[in-house]
Structure formats: structure tokens, C-alpha cells
C-alpha atoms as a PDB file:
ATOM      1  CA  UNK A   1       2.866   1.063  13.886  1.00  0.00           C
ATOM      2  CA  UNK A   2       2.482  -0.754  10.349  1.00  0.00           C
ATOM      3  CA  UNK A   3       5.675  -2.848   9.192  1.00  0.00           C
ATOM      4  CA  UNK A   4       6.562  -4.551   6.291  1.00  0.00           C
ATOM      5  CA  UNK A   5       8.271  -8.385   6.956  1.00  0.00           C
ATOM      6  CA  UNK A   6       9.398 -11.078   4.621  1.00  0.00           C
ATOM      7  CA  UNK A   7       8.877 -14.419   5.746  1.00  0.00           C
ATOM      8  CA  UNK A   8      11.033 -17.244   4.649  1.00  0.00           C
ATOM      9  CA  UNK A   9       9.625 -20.249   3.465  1.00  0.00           C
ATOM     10  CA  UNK A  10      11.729 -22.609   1.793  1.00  0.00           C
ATOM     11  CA  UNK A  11       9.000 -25.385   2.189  1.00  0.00           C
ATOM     12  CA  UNK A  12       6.144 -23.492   0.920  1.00  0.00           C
ATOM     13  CA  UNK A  13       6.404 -22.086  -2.376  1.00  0.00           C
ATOM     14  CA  UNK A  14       9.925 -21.004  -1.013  1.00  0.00           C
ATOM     15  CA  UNK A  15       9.045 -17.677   0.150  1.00  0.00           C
ATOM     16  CA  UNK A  16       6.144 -15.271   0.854  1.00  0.00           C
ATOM     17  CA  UNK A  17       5.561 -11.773   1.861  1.00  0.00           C
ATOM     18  CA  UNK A  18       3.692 -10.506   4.626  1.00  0.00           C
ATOM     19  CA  UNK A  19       2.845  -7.213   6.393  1.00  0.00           C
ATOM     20  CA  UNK A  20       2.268  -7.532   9.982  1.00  0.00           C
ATOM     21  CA  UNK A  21       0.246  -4.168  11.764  1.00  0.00           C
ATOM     22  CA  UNK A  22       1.294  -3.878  15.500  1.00  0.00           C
ATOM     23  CA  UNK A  23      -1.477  -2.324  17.628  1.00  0.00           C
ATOM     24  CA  UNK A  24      -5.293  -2.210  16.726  1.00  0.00           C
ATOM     25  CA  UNK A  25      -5.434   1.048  15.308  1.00  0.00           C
ATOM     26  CA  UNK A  26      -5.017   0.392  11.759  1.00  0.00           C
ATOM     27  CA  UNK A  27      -8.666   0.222  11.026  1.00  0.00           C
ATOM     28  CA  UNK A  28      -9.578   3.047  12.949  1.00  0.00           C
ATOM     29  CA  UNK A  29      -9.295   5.608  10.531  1.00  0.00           C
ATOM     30  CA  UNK A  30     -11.747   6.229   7.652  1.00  0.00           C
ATOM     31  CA  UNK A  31     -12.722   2.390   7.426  1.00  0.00           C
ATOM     32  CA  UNK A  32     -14.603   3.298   4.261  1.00  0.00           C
ATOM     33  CA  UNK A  33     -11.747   5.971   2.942  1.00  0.00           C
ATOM     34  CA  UNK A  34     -11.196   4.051  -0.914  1.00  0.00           C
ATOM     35  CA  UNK A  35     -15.330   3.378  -1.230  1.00  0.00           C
ATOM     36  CA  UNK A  36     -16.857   6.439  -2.905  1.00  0.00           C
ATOM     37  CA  UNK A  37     -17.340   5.987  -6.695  1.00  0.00           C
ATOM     38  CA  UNK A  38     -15.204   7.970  -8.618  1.00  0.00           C
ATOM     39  CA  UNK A  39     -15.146   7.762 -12.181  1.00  0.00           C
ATOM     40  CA  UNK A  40     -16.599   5.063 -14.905  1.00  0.00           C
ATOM     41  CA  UNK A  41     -13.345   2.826 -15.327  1.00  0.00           C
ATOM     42  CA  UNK A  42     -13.222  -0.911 -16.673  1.00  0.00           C
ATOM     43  CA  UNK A  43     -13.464  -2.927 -12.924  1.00  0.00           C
ATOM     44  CA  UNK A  44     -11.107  -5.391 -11.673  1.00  0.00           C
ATOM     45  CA  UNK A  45     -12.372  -6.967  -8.666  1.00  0.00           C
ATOM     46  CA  UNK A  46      -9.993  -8.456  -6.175  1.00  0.00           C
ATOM     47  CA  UNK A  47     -11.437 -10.863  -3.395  1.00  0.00           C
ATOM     48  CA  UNK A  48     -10.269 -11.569  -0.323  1.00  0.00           C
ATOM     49  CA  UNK A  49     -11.079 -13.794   2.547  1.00  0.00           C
ATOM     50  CA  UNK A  50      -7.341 -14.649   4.605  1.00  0.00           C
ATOM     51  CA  UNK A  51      -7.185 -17.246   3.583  1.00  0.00           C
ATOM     52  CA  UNK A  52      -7.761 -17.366  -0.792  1.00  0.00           C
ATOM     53  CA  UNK A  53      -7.483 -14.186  -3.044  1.00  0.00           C
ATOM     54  CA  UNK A  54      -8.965 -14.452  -6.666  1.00  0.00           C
ATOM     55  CA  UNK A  55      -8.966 -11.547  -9.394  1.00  0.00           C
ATOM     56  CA  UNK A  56     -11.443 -11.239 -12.078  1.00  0.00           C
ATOM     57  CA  UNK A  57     -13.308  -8.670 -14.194  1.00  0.00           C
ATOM     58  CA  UNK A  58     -11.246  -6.210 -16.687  1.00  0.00           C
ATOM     59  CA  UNK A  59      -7.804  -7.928 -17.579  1.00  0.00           C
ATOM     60  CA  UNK A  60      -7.193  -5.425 -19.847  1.00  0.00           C
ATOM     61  CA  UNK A  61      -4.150  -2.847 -19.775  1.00  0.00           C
ATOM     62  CA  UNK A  62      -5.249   0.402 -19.132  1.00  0.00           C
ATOM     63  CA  UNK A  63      -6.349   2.301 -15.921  1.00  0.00           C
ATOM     64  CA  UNK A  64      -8.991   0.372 -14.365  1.00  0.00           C
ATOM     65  CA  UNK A  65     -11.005   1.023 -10.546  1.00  0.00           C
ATOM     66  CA  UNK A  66      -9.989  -1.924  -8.280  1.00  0.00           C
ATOM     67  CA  UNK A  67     -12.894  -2.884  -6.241  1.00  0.00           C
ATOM     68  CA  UNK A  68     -11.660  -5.448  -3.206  1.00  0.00           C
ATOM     69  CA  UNK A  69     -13.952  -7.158  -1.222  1.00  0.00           C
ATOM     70  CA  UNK A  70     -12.957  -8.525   1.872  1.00  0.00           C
ATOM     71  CA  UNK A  71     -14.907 -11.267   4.252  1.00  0.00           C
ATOM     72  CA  UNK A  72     -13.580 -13.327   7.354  1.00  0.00           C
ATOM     73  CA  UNK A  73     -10.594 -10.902   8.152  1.00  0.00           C
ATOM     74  CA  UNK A  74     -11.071  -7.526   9.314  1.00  0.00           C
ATOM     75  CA  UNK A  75      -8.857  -5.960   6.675  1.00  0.00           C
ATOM     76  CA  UNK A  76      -6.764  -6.937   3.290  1.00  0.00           C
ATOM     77  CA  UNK A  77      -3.798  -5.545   1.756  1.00  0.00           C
ATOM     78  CA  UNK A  78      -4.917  -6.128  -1.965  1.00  0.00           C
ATOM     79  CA  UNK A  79      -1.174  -6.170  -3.485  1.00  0.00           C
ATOM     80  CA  UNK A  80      -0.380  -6.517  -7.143  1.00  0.00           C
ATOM     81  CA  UNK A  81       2.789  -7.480  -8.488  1.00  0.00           C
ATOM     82  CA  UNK A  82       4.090  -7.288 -12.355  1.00  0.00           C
ATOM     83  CA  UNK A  83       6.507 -10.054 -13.029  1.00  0.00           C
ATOM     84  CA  UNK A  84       9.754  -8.744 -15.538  1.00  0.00           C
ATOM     85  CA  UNK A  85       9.086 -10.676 -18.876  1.00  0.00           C
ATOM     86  CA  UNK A  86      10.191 -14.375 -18.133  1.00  0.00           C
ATOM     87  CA  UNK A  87      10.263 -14.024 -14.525  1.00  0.00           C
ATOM     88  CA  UNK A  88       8.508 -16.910 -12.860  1.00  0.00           C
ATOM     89  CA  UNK A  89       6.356 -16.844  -9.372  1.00  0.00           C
ATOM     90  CA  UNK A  90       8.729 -19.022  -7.766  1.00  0.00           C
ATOM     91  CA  UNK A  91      11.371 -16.860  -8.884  1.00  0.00           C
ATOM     92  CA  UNK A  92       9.717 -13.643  -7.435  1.00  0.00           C
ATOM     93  CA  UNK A  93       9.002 -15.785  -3.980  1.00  0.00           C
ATOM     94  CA  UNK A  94      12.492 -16.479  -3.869  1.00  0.00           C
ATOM     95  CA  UNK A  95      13.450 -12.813  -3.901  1.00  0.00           C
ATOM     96  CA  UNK A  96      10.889 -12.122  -1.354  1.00  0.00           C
ATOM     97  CA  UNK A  97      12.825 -13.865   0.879  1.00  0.00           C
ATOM     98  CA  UNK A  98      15.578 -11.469   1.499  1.00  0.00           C
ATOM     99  CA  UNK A  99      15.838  -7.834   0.769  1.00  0.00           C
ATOM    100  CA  UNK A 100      12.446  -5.996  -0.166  1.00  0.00           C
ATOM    101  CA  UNK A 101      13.759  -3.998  -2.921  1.00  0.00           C
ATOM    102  CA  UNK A 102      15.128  -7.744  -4.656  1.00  0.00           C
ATOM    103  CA  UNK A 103      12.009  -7.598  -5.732  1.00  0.00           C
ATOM    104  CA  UNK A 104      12.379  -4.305  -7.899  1.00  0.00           C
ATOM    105  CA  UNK A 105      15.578  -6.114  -9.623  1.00  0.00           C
ATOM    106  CA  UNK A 106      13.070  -8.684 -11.759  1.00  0.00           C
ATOM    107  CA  UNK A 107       9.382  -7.160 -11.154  1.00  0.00           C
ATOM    108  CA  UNK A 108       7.009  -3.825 -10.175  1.00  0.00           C
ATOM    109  CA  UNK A 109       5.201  -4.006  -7.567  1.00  0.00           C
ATOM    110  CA  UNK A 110       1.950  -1.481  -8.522  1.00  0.00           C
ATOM    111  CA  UNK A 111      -0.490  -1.492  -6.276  1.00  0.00           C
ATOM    112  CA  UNK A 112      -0.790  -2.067  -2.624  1.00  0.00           C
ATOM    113  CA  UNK A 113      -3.620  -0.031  -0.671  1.00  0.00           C
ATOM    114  CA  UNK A 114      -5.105  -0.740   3.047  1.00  0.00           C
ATOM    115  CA  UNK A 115      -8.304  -2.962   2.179  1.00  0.00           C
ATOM    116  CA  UNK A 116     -10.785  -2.843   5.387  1.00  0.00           C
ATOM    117  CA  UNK A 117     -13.489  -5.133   5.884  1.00  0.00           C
ATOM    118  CA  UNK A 118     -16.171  -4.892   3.187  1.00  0.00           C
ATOM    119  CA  UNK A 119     -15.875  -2.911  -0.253  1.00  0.00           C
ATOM    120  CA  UNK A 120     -13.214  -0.623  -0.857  1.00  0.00           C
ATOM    121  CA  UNK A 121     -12.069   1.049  -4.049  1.00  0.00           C
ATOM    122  CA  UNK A 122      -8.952   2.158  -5.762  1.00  0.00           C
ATOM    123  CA  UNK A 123      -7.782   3.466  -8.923  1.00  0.00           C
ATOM    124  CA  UNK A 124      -4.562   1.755 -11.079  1.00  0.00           C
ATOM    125  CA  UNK A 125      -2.911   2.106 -14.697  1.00  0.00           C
ATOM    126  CA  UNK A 126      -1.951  -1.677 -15.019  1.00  0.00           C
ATOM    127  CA  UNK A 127       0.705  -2.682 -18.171  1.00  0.00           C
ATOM    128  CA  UNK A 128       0.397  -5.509 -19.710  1.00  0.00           C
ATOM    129  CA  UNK A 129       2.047  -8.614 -18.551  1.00  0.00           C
ATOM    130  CA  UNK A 130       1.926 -11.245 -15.797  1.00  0.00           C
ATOM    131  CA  UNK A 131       0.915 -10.755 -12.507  1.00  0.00           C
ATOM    132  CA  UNK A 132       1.100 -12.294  -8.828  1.00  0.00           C
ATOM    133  CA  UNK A 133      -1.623 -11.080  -6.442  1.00  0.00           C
ATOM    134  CA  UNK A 134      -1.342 -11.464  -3.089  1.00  0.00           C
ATOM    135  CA  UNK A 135      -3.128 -10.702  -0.044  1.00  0.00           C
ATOM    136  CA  UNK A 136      -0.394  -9.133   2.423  1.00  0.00           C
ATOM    137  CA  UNK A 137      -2.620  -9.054   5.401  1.00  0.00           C
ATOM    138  CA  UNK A 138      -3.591 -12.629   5.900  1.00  0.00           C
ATOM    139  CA  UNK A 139      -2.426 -14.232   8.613  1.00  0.00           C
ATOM    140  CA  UNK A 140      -1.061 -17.043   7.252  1.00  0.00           C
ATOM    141  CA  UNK A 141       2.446 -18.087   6.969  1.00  0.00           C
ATOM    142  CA  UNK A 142       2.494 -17.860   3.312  1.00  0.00           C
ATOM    143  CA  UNK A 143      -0.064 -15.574   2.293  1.00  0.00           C
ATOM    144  CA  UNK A 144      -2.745 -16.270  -0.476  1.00  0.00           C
ATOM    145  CA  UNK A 145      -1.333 -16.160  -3.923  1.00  0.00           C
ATOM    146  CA  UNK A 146      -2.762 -16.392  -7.250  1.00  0.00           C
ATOM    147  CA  UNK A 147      -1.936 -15.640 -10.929  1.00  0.00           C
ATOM    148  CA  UNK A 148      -3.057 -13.744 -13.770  1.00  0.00           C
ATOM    149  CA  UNK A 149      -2.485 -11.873 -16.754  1.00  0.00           C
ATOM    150  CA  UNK A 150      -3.210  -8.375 -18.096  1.00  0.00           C
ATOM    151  CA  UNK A 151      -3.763  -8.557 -22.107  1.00  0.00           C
ATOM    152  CA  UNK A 152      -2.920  -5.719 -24.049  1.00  0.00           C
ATOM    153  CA  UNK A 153      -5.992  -3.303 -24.914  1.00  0.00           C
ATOM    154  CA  UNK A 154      -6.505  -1.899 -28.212  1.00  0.00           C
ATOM    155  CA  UNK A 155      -8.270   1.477 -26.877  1.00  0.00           C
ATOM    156  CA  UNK A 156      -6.266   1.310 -22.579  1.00  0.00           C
ATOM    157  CA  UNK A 157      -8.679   3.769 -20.473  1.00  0.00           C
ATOM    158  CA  UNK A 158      -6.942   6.736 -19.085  1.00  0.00           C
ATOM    159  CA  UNK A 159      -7.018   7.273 -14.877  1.00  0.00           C
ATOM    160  CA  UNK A 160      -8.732  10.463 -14.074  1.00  0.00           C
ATOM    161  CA  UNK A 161      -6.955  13.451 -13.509  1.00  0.00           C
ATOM    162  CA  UNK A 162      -6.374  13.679  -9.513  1.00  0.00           C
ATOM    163  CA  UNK A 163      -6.509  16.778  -7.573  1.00  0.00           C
ATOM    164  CA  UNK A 164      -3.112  16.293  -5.782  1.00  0.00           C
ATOM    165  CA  UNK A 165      -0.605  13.502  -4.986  1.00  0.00           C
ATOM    166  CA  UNK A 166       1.750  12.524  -2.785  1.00  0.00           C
ATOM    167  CA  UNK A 167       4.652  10.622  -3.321  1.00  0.00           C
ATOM    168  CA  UNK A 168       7.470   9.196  -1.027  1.00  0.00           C
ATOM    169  CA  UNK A 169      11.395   9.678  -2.362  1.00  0.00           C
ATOM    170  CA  UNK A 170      14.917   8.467  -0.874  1.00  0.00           C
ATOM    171  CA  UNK A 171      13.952   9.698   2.315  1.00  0.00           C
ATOM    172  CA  UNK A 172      11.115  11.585   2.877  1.00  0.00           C
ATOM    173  CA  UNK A 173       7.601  12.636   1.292  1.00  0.00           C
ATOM    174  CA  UNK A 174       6.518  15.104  -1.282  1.00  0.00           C
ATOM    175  CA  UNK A 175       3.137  16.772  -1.633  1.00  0.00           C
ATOM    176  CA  UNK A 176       1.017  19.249  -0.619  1.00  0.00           C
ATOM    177  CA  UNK A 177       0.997  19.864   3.529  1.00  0.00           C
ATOM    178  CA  UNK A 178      -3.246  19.670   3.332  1.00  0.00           C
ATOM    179  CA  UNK A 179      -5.600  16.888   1.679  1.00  0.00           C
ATOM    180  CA  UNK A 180      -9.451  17.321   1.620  1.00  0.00           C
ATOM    181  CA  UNK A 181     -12.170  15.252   2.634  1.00  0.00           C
ATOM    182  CA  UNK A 182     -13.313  13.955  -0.906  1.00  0.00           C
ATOM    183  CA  UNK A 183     -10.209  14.500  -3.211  1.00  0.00           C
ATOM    184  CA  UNK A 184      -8.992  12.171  -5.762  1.00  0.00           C
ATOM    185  CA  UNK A 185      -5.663  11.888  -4.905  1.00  0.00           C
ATOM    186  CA  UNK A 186      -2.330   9.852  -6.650  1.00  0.00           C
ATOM    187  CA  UNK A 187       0.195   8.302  -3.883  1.00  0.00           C
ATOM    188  CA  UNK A 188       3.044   6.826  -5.117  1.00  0.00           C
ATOM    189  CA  UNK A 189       6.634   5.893  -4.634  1.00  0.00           C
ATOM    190  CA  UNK A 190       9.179   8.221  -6.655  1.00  0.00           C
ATOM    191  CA  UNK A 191      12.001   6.490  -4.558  1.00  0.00           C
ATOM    192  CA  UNK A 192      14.450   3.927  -5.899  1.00  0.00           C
ATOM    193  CA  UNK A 193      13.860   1.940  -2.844  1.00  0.00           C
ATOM    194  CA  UNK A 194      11.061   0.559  -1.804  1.00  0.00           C
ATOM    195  CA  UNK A 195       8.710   2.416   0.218  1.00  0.00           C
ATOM    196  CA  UNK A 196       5.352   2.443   2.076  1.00  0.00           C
ATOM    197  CA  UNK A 197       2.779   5.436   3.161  1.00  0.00           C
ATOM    198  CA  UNK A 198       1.467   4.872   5.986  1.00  0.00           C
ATOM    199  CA  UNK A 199      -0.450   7.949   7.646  1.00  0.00           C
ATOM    200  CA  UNK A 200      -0.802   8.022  11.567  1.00  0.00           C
ATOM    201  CA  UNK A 201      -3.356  10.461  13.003  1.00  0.00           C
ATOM    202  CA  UNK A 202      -2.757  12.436  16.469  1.00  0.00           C
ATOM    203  CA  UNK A 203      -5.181  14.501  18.980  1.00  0.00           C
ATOM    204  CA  UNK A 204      -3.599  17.888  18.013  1.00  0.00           C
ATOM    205  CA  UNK A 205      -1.137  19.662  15.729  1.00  0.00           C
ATOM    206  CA  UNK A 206       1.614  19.339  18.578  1.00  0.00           C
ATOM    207  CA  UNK A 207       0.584  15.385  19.003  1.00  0.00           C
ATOM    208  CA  UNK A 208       1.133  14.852  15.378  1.00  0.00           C
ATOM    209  CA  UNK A 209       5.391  16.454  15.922  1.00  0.00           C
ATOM    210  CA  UNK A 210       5.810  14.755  18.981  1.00  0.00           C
ATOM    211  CA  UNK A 211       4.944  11.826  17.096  1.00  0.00           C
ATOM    212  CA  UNK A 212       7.262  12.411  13.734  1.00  0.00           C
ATOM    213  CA  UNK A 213      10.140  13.545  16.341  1.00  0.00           C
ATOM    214  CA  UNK A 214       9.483   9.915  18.386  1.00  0.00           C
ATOM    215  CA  UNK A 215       9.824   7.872  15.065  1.00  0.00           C
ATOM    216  CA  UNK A 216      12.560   9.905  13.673  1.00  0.00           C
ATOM    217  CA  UNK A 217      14.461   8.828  17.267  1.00  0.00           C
ATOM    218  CA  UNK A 218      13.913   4.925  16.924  1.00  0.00           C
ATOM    219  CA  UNK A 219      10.833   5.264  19.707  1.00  0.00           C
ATOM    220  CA  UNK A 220       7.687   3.395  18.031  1.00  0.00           C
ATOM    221  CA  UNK A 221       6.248   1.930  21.015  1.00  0.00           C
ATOM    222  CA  UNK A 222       5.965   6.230  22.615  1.00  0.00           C
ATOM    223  CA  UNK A 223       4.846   6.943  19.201  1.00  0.00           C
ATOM    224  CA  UNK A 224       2.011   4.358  19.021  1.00  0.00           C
ATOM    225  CA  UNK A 225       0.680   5.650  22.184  1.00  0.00           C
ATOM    226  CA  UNK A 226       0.309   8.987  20.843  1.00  0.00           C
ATOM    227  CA  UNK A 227      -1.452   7.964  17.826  1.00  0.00           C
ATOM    228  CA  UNK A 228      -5.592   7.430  17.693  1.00  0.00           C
ATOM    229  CA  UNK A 229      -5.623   5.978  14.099  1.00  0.00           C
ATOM    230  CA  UNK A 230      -3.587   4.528  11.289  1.00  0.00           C
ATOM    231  CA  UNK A 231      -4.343   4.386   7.576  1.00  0.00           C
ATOM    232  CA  UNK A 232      -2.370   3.031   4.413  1.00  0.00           C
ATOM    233  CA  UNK A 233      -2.528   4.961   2.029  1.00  0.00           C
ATOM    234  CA  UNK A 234      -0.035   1.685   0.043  1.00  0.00           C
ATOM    235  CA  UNK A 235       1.718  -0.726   1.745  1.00  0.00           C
ATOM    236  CA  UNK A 236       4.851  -1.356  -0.396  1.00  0.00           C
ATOM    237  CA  UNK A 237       5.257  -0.014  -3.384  1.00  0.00           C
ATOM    238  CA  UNK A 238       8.354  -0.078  -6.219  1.00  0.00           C
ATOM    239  CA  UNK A 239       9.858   2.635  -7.973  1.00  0.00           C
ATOM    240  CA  UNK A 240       8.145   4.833 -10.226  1.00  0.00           C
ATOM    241  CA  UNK A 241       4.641   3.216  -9.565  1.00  0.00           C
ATOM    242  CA  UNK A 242       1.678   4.899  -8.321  1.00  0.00           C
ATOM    243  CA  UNK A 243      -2.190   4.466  -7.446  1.00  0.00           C
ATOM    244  CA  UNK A 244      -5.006   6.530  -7.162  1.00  0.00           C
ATOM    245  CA  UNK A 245      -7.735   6.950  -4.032  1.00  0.00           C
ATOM    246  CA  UNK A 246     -10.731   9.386  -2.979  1.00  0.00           C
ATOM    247  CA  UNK A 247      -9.285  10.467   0.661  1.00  0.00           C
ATOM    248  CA  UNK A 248     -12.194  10.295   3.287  1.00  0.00           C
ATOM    249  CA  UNK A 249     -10.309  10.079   6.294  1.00  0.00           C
ATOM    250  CA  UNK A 250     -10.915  12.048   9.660  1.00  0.00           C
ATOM    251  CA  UNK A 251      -9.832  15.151   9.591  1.00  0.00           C
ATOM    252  CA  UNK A 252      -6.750  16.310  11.888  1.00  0.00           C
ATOM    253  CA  UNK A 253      -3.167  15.707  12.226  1.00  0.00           C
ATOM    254  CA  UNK A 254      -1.735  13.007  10.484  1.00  0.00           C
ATOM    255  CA  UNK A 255       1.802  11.877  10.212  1.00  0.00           C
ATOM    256  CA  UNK A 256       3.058   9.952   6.513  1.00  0.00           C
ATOM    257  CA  UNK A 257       5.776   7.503   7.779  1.00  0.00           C
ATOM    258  CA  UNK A 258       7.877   4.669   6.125  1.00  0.00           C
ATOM    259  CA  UNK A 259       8.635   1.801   8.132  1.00  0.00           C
ATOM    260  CA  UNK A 260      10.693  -0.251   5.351  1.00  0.00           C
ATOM    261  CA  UNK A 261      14.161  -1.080   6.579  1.00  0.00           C
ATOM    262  CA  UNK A 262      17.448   0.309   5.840  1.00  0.00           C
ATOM    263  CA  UNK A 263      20.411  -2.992   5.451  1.00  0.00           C
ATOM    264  CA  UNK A 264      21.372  -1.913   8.986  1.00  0.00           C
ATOM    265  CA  UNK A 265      18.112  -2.504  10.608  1.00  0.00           C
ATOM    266  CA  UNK A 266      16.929   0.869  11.028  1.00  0.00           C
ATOM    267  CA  UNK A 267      13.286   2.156   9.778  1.00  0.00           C
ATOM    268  CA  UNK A 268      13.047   4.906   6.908  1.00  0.00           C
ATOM    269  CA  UNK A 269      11.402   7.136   9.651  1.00  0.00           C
ATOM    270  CA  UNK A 270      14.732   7.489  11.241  1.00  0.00           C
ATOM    271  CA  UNK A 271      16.269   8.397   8.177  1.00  0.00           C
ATOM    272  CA  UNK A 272      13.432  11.529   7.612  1.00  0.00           C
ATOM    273  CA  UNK A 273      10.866   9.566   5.794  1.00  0.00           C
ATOM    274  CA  UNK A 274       8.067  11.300   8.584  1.00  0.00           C
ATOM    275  CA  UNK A 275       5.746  14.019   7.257  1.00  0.00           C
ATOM    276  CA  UNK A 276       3.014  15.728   9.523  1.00  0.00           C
ATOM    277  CA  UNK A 277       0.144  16.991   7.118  1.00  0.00           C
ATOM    278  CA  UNK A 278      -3.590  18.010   7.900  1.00  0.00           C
ATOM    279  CA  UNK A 279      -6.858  16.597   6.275  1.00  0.00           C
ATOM    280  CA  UNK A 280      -8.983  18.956   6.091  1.00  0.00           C
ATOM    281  CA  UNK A 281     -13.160  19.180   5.487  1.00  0.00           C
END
């Protein structure tokens, strides 16, 4: 199962985030399901290769179609963070190296999607301000970092209208019990706390309970076993913020599960936050 961690660092850059993905299954669903063009947005390309991330093309507020391109790792976590107005980087590392949802106390974190190998594409309304980028998948102990800043656009481009969306609250998911094959759809985080979507397919309809009733009991390792591929649909995202993707995953039996910790060590899927929906043709 996918997990969010925060790795201290107090002699690099103080702190860093990182999301570690237990099994081999996370790229086994959909590899290409953010590549199919959607609509003509500005493009911000993000580029990853484990060990460097660098962001150019439209720095403009506005929605814009994130394009990430990933080499020499098999997948990225393209994450983009908007720093509070003075907030520094070193200040955001430092709250990265405790509690997760620090980070929602001095900056927005507004777009995180799964990133396989290759080209993949997303859709994002990005406010103007300054920004930390950072690619959550690497495996390095800090992961790559950089800096930039959105300018303020005379004329921001609106994101396209999306055919449904999903969005994960204090505990639990909200949305429509089928996707299709093809739809533009919004995911995002209408929780306080901060949350991840992370969709786990099964063999069957039953499969896909047995596995929500495993993670709602504390039992990832039975869980895992059950499952035949994982997808993110965001890795961490803060309150209020949302991003947009064309769903091309395999149709079946998928679970939506949030594996961000409660103070007391326990996952959000034992709390409720498990969802079994069906992706459909």
C-alpha cells in the first residue's frame, strides 16, 4: 500500500518529505492514465529524473495542463507546494519534519498526482505566489527541491469543466460510486486534514470489500495481497485544493483509501477513509 513519511533532516536543508510505495504494484495500473490531451491550456512542464526536478514553461496564474516527464526512475510524484506570503523554504522544510498537516498552518500544498515513467499530464488552477516543487518519489534522503514563482496574469485561463470529481473529507470520500474510461475528472481534498487518494484495484466486486474491510481493521499486508494494481489519483494534498485528470485506468473494482496518519499512529483507512467504486468502459 502507498504511504506518506516525513523524513527528518536536520543536516540537509533541515527537513524533506518523502512518499515511500510498499509493494510493486503502484505502476501497474493505467501507466499512461494522466497522458491523453485534454484541452488547450498554457503548459507548465515539470521534469523529473530522482535525482533533480526543474519547472519551466507558463508561470502564469491561472489553470494551466502540467505535463511531467520522468527519466531514470520508474515513476515521480510531481508535488507543488504554495508558500504563505513570507514563508521561506527552509521554513516549510522545517514543518515537514513533524506533523503533515504543519504544513497547511504556513502553505497549500496543490498538486500532487502519481507521475509514471515517461509523459503524463494533469490539469491545475495555480495562484500566484511562491512555490517549492518537489519530487516525492525519489529515492533520496532529501528529495529534489527547487523554486519558483507564479506571476500574476492579466487574462488567468479557466480549467475545463470536468465531468465528475471526487474529493476526500474528515474521514471518508465523496463522489460518484462509477468513473469512465476517458472522463475529465477533479480529485481533491475537501478535508481540513491532510489527505491522499490512492485507488487500489481488486479481481472482483467482493475482492474490492474484502479489501476496504482489511484496511478499515489495521490489516495492510492481507490487503496488499488482494490487490492487482495501485494508482494515485494525488498523493498529499491540503485543504480546499484540487486537480484535474482524464481517468484511463483498467476497469474493475477499485478501492479510494487514505493512508495519512492520525497523532496516534493509526491510518485514515481505519478511521473510514476506504471507498470501493467501479471504473467503468
Amino acid at each position: 500500500m502507498k504511504r506518506i513519511g516525513i523524513i527528518g533532516a536536520a543536516a540537509a536543508l533541515a527537513a524533506g518529505l518523502s512518499i515511500a510505495v510498499p509493494g510493486a504494484l503502484a505502476l501497474a495500473a493505467g501507466s499512461a492514465a494522466t497522458t491523453r490531451a485534454t484541452t488547450a491550456l498554457p503548459v507548465m512542464t515539470i521534469t523529473m529524473n530522482g535525482k533533480t526536478i526543474t519547472v519551466s514553461g507558463a508561470l502564469q496564474s491561472g489553470a494551466v495542463e502540467v505535463v511531467s516527464k520522468v527519466t531514470k526512475e520508474p515513476q515521480g510524484d510531481p508535488t507543488l507546494i504554495r508558500l504563505d506570503p513570507g514563508v521561506t523554504e527552509s521554513q516549510l522544510l522545517a514543518a515537514a519534519s513533524g506533523d503533515p498537516n504543519n504544513i497547511a498552518l504556513i502553505a497549500s500544498i496543490v498538486f500532487s498526482p502519481q507521475a509514471n515513467k515517461g509523459t503524463s499530464k494533469a490539469q491545475a488552477y495555480l495562484q500566484p505566489g511562491n512555490y517549492v516543487a518537489a519530487d516525492l518519489a525519489s529515492s533520496a534522503q532529501i528529495p529534489p527541491l527547487t523554486t519558483f514563482v507564479v506571476a500574476a496574469s492579466s487574462a488567468p485561463a479557466k480549467l475545463p469543466k470536468p465531468k465528475a470529481a471526487m474529493y476526500s473529507i474528515e474521514f471518508g470520500f465523496r463522489g460518484p460510486g462509477t468513473l469512465h474510461d476517458g472522463q475529465l475528472v477533479r480529485f481533491g481534498n475537501h478535508g481540513y486534514l491532510v489527505h491522499m487518494m490512492v485507488a487500489i484495484r481488486a479481481h472482483s466486486k467482493a475482492g474490492a470489500k474484502q479489501i476496504a474491510r482489511l484496511l478499515l481493521e489495521g490489516k495492510q499486508g492481507k490487503a496488499q495481497k488482494l490487490a492487482t494494481a495501485e494508482y494515485s489519483f494525488f498523493n498529499v494534498l491540503t485543504h480546499n485544493q484540487s486537480e484535474q485528470q482524464v481517468v484511463s485506468n483498467q476497469p474493475g473494482y477499485w478501492v479510494l483509501a487514505c493512508f495519512m496518519n492520525t497523532q496516534d499512529g493509526r491510518d485514515h483507512t481505519q478511521l473510514g477513509m476506504e471507498r470501493v467504486i467501479r471504473i467503468v468502459k
